[in-house]
C-alpha atoms as a PDB file:
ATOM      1  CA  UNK A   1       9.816 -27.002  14.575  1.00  0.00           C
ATOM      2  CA  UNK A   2      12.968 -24.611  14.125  1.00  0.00           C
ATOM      3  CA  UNK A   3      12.054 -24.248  10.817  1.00  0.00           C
ATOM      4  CA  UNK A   4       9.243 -23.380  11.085  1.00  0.00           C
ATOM      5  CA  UNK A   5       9.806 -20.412  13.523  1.00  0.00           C
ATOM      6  CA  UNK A   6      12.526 -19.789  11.243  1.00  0.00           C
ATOM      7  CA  UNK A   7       9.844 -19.030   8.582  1.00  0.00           C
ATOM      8  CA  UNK A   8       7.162 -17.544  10.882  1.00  0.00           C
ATOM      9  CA  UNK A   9      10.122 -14.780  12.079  1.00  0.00           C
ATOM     10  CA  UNK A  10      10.902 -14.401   8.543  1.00  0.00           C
ATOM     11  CA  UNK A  11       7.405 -13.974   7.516  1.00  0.00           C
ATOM     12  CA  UNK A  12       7.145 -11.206   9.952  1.00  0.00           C
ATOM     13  CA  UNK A  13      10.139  -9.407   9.375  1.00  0.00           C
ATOM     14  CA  UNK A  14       8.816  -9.072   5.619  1.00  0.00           C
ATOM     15  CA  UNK A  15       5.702  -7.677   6.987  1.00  0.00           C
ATOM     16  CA  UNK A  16       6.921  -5.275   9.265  1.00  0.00           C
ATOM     17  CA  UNK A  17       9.135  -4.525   6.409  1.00  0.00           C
ATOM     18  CA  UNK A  18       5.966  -3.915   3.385  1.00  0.00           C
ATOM     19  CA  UNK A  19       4.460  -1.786   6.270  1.00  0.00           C
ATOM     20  CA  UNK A  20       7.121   0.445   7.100  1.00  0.00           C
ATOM     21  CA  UNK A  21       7.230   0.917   2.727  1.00  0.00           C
ATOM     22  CA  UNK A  22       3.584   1.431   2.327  1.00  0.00           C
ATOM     23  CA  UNK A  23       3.366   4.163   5.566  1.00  0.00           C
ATOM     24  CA  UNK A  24       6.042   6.262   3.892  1.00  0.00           C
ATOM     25  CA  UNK A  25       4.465   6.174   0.628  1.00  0.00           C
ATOM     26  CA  UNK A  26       1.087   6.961   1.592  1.00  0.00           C
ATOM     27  CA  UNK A  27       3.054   9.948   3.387  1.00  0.00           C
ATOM     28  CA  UNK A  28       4.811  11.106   0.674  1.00  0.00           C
ATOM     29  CA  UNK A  29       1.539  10.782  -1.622  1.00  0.00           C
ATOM     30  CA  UNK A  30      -0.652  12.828   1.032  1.00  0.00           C
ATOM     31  CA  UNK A  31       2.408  15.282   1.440  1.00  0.00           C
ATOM     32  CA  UNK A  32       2.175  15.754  -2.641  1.00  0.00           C
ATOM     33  CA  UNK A  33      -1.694  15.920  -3.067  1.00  0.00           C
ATOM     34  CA  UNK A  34      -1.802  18.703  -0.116  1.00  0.00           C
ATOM     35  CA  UNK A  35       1.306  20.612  -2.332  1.00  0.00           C
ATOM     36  CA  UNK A  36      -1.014  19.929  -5.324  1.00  0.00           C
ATOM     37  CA  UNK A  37      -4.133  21.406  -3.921  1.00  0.00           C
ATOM     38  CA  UNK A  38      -2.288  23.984  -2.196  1.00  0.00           C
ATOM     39  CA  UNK A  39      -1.094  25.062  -5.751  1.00  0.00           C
ATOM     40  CA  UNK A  40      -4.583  24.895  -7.416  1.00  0.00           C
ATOM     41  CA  UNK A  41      -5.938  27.147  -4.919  1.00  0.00           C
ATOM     42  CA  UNK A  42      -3.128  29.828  -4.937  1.00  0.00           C
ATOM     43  CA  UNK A  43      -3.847  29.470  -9.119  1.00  0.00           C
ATOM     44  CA  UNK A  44      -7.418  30.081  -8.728  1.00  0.00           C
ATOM     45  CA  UNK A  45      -7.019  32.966  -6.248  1.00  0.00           C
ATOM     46  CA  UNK A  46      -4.664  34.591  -8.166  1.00  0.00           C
ATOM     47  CA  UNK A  47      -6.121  33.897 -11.719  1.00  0.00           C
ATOM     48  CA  UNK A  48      -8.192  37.248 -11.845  1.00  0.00           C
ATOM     49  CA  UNK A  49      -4.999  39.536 -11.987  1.00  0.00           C
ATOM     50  CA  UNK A  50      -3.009  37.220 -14.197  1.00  0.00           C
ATOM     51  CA  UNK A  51      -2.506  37.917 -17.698  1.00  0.00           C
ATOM     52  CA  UNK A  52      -3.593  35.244 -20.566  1.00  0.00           C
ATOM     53  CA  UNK A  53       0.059  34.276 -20.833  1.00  0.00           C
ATOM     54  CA  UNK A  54       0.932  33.903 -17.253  1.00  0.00           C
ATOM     55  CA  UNK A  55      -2.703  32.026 -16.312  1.00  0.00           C
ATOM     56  CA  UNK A  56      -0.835  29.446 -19.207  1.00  0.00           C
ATOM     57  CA  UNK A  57       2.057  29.262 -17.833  1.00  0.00           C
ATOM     58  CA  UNK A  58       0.852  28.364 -13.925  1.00  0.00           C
ATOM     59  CA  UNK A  59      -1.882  26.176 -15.514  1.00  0.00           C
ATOM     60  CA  UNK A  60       0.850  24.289 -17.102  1.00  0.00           C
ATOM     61  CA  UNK A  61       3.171  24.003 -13.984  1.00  0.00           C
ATOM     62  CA  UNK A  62      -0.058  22.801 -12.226  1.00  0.00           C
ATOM     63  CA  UNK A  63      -0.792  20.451 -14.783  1.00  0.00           C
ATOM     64  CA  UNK A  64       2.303  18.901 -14.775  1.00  0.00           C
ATOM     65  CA  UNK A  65       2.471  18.718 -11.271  1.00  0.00           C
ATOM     66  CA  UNK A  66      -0.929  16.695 -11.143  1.00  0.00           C
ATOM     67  CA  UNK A  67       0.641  14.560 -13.783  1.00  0.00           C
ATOM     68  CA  UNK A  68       3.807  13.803 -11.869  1.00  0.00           C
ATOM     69  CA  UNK A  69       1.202  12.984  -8.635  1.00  0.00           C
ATOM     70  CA  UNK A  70      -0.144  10.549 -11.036  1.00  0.00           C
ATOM     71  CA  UNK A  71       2.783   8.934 -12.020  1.00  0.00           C
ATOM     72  CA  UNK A  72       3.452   8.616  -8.149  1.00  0.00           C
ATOM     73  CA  UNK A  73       0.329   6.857  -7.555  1.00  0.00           C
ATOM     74  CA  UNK A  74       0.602   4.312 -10.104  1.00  0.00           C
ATOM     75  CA  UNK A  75       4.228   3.297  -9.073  1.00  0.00           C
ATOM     76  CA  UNK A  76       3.382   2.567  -5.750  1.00  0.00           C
ATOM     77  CA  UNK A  77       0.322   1.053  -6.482  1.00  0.00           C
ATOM     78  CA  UNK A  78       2.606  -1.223  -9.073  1.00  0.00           C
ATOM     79  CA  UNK A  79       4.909  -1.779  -6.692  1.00  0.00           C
ATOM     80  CA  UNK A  80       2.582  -2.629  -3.648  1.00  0.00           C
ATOM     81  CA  UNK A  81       1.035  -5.330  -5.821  1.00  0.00           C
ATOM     82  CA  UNK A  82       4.323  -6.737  -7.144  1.00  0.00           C
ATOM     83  CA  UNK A  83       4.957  -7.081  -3.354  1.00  0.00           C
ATOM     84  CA  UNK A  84       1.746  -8.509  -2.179  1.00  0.00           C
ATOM     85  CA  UNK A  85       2.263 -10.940  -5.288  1.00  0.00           C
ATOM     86  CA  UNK A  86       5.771 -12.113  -3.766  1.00  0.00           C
ATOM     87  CA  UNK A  87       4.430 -12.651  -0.501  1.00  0.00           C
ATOM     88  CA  UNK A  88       1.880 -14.979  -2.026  1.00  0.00           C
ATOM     89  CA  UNK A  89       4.314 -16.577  -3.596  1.00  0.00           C
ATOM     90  CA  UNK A  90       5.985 -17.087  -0.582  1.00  0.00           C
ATOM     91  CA  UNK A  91       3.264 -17.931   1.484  1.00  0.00           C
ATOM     92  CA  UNK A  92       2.610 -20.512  -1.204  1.00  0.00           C
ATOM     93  CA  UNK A  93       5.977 -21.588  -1.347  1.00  0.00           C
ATOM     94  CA  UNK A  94       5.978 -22.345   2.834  1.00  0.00           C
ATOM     95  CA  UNK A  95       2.703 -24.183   3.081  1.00  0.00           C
ATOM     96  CA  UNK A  96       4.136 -26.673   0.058  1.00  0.00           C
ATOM     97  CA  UNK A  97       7.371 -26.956   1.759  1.00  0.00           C
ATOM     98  CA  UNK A  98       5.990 -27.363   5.369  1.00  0.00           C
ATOM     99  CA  UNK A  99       2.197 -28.576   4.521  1.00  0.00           C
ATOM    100  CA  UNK A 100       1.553 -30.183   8.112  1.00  0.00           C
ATOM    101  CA  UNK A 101       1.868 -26.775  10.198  1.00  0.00           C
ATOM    102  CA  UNK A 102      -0.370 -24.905   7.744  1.00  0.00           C
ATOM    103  CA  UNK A 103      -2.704 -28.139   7.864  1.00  0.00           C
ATOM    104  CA  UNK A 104      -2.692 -28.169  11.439  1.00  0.00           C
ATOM    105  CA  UNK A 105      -3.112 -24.185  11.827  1.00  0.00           C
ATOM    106  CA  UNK A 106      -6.236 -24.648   9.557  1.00  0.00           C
ATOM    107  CA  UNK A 107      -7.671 -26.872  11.365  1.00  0.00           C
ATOM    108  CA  UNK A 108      -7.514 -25.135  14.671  1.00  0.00           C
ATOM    109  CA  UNK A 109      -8.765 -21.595  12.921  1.00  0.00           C
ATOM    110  CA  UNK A 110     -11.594 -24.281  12.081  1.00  0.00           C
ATOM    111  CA  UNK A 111     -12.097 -25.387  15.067  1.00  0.00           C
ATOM    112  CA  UNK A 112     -12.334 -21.862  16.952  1.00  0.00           C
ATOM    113  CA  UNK A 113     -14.578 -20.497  14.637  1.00  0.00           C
ATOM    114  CA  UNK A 114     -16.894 -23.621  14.896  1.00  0.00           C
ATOM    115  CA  UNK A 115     -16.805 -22.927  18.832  1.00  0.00           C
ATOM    116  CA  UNK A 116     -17.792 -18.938  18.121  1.00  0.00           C
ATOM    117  CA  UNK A 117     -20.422 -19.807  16.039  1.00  0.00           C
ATOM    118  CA  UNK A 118     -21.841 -23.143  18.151  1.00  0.00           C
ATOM    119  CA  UNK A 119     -22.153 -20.639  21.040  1.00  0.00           C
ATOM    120  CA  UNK A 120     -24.256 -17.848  19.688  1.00  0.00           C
ATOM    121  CA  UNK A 121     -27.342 -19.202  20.449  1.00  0.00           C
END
């Protein structure tokens, strides 16, 4: 039984962990796509009384910008499902190494839900 609470603490120390990760990413992505608009809109309010060349030159600096956004996006994306993948893995690897608790938690998720449902009518 200690190791399984071994695993079960582990298990939610890795949570608490992917979390923590995934609230300061979404941060830092909201923080960056409020920059970004921010940006757009000072370019489109100042585009009228901006020469050719220096409409270019803040279009490109936007551009860029968005780009980089993008680039943050698909990291984090990448590396949320490289960790969701590892968690599987691990998840996997418990209920092979220690199939009678996972059996045993099955079968009383089973068991409550057949009591929800048996009393709905």
């Amino acid at each position: 039984m200690s190791t399984f609470n071994a695993a079960t603490s582990t298990a939610s120390a890795n949570v608490d962990d992917a979390r923590a990760a995934l609230e300061k990413s979404k941060d830092d992505i909201a923080r960056d796509l409020r920059s970004l608009v921010d940006e757009g809109q000072k370019l489109l309010a100042g585009s009228s009384s901006m020469t050719a060349e220096r409409f270019q030159q803040a279009f490109s600096i936007f551009r860029n910008r968005l780009s980089d956004a993008q680039s943050k996006v698909v990291d984090i994306a990448g590396a949320a499902t490289d960790r969701g993948r590892e968690y599987a893995r691990a998840a996997d690897d418990y209920v092979h190494d220690n199939p009678w608790p996972a059996i045993a938690g099955a079968g009383i998720a089973g068991l409550l839900v057949g009591l929800m449902c048996s009393n709905r009518h």
